[in-house]
Protein backbone atom coordinates (compact mmCIF):
# COMPACT_ATOMS: atom_id res chain seq x y z
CA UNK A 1 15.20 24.56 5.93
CA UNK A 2 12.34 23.56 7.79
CA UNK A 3 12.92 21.11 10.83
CA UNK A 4 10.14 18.83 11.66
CA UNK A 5 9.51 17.29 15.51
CA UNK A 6 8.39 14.05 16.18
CA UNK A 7 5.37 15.10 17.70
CA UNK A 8 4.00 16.61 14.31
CA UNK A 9 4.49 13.01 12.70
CA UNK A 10 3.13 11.81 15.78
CA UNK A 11 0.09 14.20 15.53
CA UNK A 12 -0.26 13.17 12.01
CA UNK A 13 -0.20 9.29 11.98
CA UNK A 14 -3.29 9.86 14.81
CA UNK A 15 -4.83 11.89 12.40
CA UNK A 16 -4.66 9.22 9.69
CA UNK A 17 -5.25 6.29 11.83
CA UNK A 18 -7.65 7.41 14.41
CA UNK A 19 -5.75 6.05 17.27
CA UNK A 20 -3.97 8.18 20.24
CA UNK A 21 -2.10 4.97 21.20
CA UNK A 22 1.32 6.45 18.34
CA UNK A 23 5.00 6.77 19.96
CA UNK A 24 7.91 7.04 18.15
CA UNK A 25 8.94 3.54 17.46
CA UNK A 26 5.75 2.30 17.04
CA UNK A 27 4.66 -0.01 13.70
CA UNK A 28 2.26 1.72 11.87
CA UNK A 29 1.34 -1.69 9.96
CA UNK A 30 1.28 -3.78 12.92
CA UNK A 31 0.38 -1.77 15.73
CA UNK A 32 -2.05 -0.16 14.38
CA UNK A 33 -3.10 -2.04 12.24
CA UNK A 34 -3.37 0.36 9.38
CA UNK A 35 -3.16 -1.61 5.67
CA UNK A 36 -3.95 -1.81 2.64
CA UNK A 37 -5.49 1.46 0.94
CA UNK A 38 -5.43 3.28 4.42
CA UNK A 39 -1.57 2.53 4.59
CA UNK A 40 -0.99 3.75 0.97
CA UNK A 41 -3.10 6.99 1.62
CA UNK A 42 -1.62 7.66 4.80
CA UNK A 43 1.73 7.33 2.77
CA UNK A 44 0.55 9.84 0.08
CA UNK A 45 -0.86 12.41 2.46
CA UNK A 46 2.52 12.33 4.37
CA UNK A 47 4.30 12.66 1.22
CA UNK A 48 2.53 16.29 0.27
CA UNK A 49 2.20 17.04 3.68
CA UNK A 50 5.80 17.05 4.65
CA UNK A 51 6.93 17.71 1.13
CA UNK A 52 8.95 14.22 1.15
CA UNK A 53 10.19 13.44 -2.72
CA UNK A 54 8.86 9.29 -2.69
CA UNK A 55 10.51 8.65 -6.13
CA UNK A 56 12.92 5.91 -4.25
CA UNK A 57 9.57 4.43 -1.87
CA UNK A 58 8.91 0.71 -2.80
CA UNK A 59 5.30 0.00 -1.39
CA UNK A 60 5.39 -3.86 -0.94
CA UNK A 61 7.80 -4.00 1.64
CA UNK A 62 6.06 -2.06 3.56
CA UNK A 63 2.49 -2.84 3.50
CA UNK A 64 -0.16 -5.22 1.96
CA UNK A 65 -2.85 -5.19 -0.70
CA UNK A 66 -6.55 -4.56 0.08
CA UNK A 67 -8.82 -6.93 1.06
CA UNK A 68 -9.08 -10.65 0.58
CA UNK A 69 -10.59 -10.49 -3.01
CA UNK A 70 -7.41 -11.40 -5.29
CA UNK A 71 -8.07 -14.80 -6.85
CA UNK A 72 -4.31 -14.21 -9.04
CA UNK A 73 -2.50 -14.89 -5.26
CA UNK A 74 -3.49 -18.59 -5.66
CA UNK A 75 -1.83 -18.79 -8.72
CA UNK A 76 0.98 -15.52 -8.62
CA UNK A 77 2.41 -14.32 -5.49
CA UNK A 78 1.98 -11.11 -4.70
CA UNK A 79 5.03 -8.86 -4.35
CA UNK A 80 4.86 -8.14 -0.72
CA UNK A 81 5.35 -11.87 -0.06
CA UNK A 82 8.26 -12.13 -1.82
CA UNK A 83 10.23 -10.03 0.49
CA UNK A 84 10.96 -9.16 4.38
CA UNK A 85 8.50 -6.41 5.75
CA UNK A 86 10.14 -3.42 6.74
CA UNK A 87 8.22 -1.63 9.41
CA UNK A 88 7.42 2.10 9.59
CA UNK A 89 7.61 4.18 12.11
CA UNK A 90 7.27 7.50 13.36
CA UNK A 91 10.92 8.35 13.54
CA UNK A 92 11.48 6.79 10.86
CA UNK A 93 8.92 9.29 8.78
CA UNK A 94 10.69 11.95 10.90
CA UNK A 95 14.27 11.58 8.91
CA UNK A 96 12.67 10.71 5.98
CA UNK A 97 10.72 14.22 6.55
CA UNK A 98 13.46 16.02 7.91
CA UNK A 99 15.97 14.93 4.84
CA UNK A 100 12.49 15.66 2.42
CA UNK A 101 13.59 12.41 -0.01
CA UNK A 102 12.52 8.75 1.13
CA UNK A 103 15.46 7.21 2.34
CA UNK A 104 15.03 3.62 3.05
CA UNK A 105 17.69 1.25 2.32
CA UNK A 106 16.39 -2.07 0.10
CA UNK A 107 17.51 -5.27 0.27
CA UNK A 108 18.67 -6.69 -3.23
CA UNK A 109 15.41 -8.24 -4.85
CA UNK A 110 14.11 -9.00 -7.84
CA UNK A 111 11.82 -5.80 -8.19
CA UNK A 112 8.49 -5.51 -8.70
CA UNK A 113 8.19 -6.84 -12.42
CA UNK A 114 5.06 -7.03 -12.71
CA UNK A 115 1.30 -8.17 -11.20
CA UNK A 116 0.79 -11.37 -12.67
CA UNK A 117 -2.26 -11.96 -10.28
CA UNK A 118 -3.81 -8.62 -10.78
CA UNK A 119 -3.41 -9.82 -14.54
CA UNK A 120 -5.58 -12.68 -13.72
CA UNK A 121 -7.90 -10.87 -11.82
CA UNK A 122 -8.50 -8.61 -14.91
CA UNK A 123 -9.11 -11.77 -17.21
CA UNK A 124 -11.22 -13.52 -14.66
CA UNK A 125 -13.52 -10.52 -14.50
CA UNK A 126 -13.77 -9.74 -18.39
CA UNK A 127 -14.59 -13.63 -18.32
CA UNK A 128 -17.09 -12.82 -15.89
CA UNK A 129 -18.89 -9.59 -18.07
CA UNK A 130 -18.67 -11.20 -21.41
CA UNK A 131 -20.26 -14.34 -19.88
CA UNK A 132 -22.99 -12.50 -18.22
CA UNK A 133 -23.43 -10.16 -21.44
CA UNK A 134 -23.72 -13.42 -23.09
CA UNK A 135 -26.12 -15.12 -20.97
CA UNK A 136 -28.55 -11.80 -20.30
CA UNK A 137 -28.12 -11.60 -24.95
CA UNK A 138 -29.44 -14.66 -25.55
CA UNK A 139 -32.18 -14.60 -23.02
CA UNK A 140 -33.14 -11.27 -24.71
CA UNK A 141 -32.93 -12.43 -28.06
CA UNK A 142 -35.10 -15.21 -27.10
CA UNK A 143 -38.18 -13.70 -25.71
């Protein structure tokens, strides 16, 4: 079995990130600021790269969604703000690579049930087409 060092993880989150500034304990969401899609990519390349079976990984209490863009938070929160961040580090990839199967420990929660404001999202934007489709029809049909 293969025994990964720190300074490969190391070497990879500065890779991923594009900052030299990486030590073992340091907070890949908050230190350097990596979120969002980056944070979920950097999690997927590190997954394949150190051939680490995810099946047990829950995403939102670790990172964020992308950008400021989702209208369904006013209404539905979000499932990484229903629960305590738990940050990721370096080591903390290391065991995880070293024992190849995600190995976090969750607090009890509810789960992820569902995205009730991606749902609304989705309906605002259909909304959105079928209203322009609507509007741009009619001025055609009127000409």
């Amino acid at each position: 079995m293969i025994m990964h060092r720190i300074d490969e993880i190391i070497d990879f989150i500065k890779e991923e990130s594009g900052n030299d500034k990486v030590y073992p304990e340091t907070d890949i969401f908050d230190d350097l600021e990596m979120v969002g899609d980056d944070f979920h990519e950097m999690i997927e390349n590190y997954s394949k790269r150190f051939d680490v079976k995810m099946d047990n990984y829950l995403w939102y209490f670790h990172s964020n969604d992308e950008g400021i863009g989702n209208i369904g938070a006013i209404f539905f929160t979000p499932p990484f703000k229903k629960v305590e961040r738990i940050p990721i580090s370096p080591n903390l990839l290391l065991n995880c690579a070293n024992s190849r199967q995600w190995n976090v420990k969750y607090p009890e929660h509810n789960g992820q049930v569902g995205r009730s404001d991606l749902a609304v999202n989705r309906i605002l934007a259909i909304v959105f087409i079928c209203g322009f489709l609507i509007y741009y029809g009619f001025k055609l049909l009127n000409k």
